[in-house]
N, C-alpha and C. Protein backbone atom coordinates (compact mmCIF):
# COMPACT_ATOMS: atom_id res chain seq x y z
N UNK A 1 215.43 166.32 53.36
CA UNK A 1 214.36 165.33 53.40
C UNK A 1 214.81 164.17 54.28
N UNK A 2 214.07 163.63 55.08
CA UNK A 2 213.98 162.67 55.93
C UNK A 2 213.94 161.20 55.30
N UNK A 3 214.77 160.74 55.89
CA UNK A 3 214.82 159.77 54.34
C UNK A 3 215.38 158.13 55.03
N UNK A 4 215.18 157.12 54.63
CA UNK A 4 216.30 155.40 54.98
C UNK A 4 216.68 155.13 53.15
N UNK A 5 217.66 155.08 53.06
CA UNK A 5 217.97 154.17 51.71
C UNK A 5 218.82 152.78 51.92
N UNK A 6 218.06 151.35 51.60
CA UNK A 6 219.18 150.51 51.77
C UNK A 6 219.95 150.73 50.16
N UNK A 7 221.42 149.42 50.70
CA UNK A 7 221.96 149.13 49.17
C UNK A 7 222.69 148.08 49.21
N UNK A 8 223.38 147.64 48.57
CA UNK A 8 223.72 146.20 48.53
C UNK A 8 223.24 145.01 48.22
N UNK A 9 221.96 145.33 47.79
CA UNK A 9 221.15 144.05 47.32
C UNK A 9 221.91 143.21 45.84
N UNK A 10 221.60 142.66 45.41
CA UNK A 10 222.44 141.95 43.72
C UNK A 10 221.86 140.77 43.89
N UNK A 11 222.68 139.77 42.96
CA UNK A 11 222.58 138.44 42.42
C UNK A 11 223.92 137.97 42.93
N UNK A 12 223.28 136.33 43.95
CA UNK A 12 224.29 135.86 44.39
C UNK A 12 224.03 134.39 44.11
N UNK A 13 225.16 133.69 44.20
CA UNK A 13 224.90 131.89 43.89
C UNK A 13 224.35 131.51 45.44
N UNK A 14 224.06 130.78 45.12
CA UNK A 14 223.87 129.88 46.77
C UNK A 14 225.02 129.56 47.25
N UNK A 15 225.04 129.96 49.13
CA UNK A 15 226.47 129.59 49.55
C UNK A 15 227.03 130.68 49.85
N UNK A 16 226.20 131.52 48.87
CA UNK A 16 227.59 133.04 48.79
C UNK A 16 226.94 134.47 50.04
N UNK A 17 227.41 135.45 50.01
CA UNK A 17 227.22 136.23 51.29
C UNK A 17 227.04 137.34 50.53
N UNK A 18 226.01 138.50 51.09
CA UNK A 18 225.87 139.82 50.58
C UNK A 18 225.85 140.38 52.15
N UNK A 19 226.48 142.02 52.21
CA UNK A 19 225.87 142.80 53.26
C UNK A 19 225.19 144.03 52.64
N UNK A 20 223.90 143.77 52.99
CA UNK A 20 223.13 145.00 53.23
C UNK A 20 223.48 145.97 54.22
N UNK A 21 223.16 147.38 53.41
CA UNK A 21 223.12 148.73 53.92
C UNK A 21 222.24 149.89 54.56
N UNK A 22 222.05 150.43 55.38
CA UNK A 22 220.69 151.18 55.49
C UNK A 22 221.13 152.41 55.56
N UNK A 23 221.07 153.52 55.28
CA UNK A 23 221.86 154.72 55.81
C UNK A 23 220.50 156.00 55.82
N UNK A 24 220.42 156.50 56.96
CA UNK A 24 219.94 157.86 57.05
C UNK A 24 220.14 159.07 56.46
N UNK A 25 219.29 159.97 56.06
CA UNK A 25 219.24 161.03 55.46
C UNK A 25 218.92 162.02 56.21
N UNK A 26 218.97 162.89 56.95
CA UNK A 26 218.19 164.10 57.58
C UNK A 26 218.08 164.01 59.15
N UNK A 27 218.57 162.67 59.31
CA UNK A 27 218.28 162.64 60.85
C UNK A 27 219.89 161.30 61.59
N UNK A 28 219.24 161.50 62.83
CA UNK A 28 219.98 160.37 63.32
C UNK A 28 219.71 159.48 63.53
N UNK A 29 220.24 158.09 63.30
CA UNK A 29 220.17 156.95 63.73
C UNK A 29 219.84 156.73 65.38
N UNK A 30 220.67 157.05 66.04
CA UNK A 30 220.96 156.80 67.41
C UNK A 30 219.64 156.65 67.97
N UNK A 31 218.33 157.58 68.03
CA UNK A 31 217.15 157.23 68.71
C UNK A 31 216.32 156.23 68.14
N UNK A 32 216.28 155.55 67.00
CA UNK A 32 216.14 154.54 66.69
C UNK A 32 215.84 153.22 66.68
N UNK A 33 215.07 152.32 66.76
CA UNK A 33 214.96 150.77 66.54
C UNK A 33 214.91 150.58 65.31
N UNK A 34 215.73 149.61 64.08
CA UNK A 34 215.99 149.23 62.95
C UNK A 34 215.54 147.41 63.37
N UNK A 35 214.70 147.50 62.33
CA UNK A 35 214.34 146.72 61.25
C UNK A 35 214.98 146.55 60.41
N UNK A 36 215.79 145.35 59.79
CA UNK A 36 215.04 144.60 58.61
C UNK A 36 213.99 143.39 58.22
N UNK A 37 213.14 144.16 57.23
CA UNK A 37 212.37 143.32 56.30
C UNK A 37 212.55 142.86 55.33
N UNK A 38 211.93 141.62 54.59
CA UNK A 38 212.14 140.90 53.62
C UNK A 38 210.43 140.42 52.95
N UNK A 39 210.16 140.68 51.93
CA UNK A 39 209.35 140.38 50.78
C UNK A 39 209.43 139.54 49.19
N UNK A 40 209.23 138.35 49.67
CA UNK A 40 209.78 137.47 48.79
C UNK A 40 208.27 137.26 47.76
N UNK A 41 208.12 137.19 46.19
CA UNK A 41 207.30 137.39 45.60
C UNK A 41 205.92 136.61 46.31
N UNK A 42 205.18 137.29 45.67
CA UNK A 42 203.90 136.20 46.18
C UNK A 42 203.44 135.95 47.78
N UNK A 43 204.78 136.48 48.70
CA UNK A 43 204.38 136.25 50.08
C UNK A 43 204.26 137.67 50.55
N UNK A 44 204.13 137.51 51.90
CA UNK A 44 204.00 139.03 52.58
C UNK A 44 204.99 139.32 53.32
N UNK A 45 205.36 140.90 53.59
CA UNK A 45 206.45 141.59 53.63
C UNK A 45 206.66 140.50 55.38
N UNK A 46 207.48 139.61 55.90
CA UNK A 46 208.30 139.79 57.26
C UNK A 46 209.40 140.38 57.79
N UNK A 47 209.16 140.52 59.21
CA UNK A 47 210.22 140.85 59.70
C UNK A 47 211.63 139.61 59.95
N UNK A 48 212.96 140.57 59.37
CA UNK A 48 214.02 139.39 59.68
C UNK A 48 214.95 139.66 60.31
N UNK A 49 215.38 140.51 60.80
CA UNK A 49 216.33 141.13 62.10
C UNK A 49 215.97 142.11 62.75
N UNK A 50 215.93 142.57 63.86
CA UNK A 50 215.88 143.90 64.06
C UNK A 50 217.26 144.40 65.64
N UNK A 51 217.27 145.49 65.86
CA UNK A 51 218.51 145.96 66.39
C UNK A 51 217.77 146.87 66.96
N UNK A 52 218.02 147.06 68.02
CA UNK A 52 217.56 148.32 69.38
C UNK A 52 218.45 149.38 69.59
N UNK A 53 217.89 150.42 69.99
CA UNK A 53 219.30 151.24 69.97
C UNK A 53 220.15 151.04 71.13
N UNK A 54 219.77 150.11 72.17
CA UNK A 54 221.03 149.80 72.70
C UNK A 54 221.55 148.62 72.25
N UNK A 55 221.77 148.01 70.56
CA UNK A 55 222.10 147.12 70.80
C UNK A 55 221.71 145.76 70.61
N UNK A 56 220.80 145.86 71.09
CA UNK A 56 220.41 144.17 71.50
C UNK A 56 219.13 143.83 70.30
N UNK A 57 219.50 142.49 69.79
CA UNK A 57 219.24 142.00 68.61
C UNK A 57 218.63 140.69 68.52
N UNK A 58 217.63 140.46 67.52
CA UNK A 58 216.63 139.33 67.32
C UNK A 58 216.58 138.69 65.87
N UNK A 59 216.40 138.08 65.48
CA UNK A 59 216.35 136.98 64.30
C UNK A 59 215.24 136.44 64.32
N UNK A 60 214.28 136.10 62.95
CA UNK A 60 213.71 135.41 62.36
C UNK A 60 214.66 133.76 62.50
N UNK A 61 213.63 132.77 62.64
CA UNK A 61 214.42 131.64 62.90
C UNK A 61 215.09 131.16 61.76
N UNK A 62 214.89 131.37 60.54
CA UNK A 62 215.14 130.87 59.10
C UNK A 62 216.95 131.45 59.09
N UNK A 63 216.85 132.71 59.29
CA UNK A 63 217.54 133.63 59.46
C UNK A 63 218.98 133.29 60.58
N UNK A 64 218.74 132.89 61.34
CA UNK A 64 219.62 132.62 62.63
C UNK A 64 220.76 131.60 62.78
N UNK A 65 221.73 132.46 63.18
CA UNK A 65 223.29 131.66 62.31
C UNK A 65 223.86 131.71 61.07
N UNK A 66 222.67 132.92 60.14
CA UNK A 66 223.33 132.76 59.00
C UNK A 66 223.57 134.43 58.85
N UNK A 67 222.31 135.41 59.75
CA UNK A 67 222.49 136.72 59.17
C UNK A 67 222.72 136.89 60.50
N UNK A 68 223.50 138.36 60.41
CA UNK A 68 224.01 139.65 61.18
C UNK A 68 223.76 140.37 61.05
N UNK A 69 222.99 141.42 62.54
CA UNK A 69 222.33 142.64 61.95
C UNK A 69 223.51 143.60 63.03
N UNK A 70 223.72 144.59 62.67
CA UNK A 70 224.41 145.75 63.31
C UNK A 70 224.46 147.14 63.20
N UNK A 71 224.99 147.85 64.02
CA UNK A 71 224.55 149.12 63.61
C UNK A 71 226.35 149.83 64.27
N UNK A 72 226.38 151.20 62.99
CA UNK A 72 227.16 152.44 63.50
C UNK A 72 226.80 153.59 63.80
N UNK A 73 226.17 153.91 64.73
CA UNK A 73 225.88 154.84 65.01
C UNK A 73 226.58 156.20 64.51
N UNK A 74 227.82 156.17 64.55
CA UNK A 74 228.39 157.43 63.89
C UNK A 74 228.54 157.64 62.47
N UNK A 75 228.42 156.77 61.79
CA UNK A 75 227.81 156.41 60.67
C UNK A 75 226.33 156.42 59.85
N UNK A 76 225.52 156.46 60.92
CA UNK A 76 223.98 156.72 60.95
C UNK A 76 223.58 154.97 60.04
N UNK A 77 224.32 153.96 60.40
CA UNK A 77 224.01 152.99 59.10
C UNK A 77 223.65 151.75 60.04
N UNK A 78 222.71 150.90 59.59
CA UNK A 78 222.69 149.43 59.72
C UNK A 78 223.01 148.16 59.06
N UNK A 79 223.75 147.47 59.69
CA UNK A 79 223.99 146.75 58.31
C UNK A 79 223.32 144.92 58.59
N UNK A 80 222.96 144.50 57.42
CA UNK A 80 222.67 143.22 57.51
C UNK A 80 223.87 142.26 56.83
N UNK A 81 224.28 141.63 57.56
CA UNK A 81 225.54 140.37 56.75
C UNK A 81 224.85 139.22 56.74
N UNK A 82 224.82 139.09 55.29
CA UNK A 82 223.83 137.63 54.66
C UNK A 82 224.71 136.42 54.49
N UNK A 83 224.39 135.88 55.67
CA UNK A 83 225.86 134.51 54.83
C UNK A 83 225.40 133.09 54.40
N UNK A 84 225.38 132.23 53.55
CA UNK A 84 225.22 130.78 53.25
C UNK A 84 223.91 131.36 52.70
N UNK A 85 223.57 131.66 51.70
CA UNK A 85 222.10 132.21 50.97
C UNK A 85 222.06 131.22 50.24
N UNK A 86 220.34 130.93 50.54
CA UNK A 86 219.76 130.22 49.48
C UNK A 86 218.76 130.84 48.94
N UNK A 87 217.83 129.43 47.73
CA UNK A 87 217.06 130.58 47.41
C UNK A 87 216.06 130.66 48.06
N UNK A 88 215.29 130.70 48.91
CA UNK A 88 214.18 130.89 49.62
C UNK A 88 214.84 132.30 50.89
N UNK A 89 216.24 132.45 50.20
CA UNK A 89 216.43 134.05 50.43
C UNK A 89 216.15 135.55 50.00
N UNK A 90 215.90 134.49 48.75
CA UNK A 90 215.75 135.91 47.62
C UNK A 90 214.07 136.89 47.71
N UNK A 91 214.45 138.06 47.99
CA UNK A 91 213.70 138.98 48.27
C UNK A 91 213.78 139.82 47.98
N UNK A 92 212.79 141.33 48.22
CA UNK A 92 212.85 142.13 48.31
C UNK A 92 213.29 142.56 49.66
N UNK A 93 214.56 143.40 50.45
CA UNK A 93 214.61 143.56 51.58
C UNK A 93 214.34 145.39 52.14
N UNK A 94 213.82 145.36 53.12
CA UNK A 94 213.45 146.54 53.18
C UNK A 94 213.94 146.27 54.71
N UNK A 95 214.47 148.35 54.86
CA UNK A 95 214.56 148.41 56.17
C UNK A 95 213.50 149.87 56.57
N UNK A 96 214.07 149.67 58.60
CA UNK A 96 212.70 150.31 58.49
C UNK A 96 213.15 150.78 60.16
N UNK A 97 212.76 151.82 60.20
CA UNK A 97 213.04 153.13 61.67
C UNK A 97 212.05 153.52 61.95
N UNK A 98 212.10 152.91 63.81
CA UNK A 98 210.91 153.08 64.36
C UNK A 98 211.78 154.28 65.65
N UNK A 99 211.52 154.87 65.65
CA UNK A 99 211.62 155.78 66.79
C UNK A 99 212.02 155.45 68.34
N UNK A 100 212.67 154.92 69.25
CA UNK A 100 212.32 154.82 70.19
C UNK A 100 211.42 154.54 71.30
N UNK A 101 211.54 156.12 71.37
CA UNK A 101 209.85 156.88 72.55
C UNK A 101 209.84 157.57 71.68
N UNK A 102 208.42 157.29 70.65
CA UNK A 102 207.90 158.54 69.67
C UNK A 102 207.27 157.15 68.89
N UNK A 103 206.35 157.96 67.61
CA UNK A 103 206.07 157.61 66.49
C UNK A 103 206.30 157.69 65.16
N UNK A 104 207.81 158.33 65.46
CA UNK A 104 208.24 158.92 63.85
C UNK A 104 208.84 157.66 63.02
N UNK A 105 208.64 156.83 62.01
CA UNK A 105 209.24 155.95 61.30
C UNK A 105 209.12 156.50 60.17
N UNK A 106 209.91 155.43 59.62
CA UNK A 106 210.56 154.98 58.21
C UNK A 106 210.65 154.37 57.59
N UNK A 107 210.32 154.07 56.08
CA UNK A 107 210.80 152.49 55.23
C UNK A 107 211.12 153.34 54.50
N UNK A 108 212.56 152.37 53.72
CA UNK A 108 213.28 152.27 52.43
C UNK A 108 212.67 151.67 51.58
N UNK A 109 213.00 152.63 50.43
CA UNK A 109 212.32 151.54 48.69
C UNK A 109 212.77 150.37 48.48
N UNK A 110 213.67 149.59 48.88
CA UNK A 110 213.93 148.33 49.12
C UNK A 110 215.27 147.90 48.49
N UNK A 111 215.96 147.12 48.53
CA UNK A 111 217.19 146.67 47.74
C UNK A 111 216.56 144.97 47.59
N UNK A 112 216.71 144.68 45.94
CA UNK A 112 216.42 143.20 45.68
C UNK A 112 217.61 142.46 46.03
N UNK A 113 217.11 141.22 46.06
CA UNK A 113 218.69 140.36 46.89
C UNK A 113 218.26 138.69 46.15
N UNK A 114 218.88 138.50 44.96
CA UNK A 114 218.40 136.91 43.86
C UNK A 114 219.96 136.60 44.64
N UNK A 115 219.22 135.17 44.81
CA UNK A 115 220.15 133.83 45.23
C UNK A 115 219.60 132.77 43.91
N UNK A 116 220.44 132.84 42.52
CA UNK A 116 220.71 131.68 41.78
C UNK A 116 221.89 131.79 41.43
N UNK A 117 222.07 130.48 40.79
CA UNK A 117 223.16 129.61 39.74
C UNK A 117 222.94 130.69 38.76
């Protein structure tokens, strides 16, 4: 089955750092554009990093200077590094594979990510 699962989501204090995970099931990463998304209650799902498959990478402004998005290709994984979290971090984060040249995508069931005391 064709599949994205993130992981790494939890409960963190403010200040503190999580890295999110994305990993493929059935296919490869490499043709790929990755997304991550974020869905914080009550608002609507945005986009907050995303990564090209060559590489080259964008940020949500909220986001910028604090997260890292990357990818291993031989690994089939993306990862997000969350650093200095507050709470207007805390979400639902979802990632998400868009194909290249094609229309084949993907979303993950999401990993939650609480920033309290």
């Amino acid at each position: 089955q064709m599949q994205v699962t993130e992981s790494g989501g939890g409960l963190v204090q403010p200040g503190g750092s999580l890295r999110l995970s994305c990993v493929t099931s059935g296919f490869s990463f490499r043709n790929f554009d990755v997304k991550w998304y974020r869905q914080a209650p009550g608002k609507q799902r945005e986009p907050v990093a995303t990564i090209s498959t060559a590489g080259l990478t964008t940020y949500v402004d909220s986001v910028k200077g604090r997260f890292t998005i990357s990818r291993d290709n031989t690994k089939d994984t993306v990862y997000l590094q969350m650093n200095s979290l507050t709470a207007e971090d805390t979400a639902v984060y979802y990632c998400y594979a868009r194909r290249r040249f094609g229309s084949q995508e993907f979303w993950g069931q999401g990993t939650p990510v609480t920033i309290s005391l």
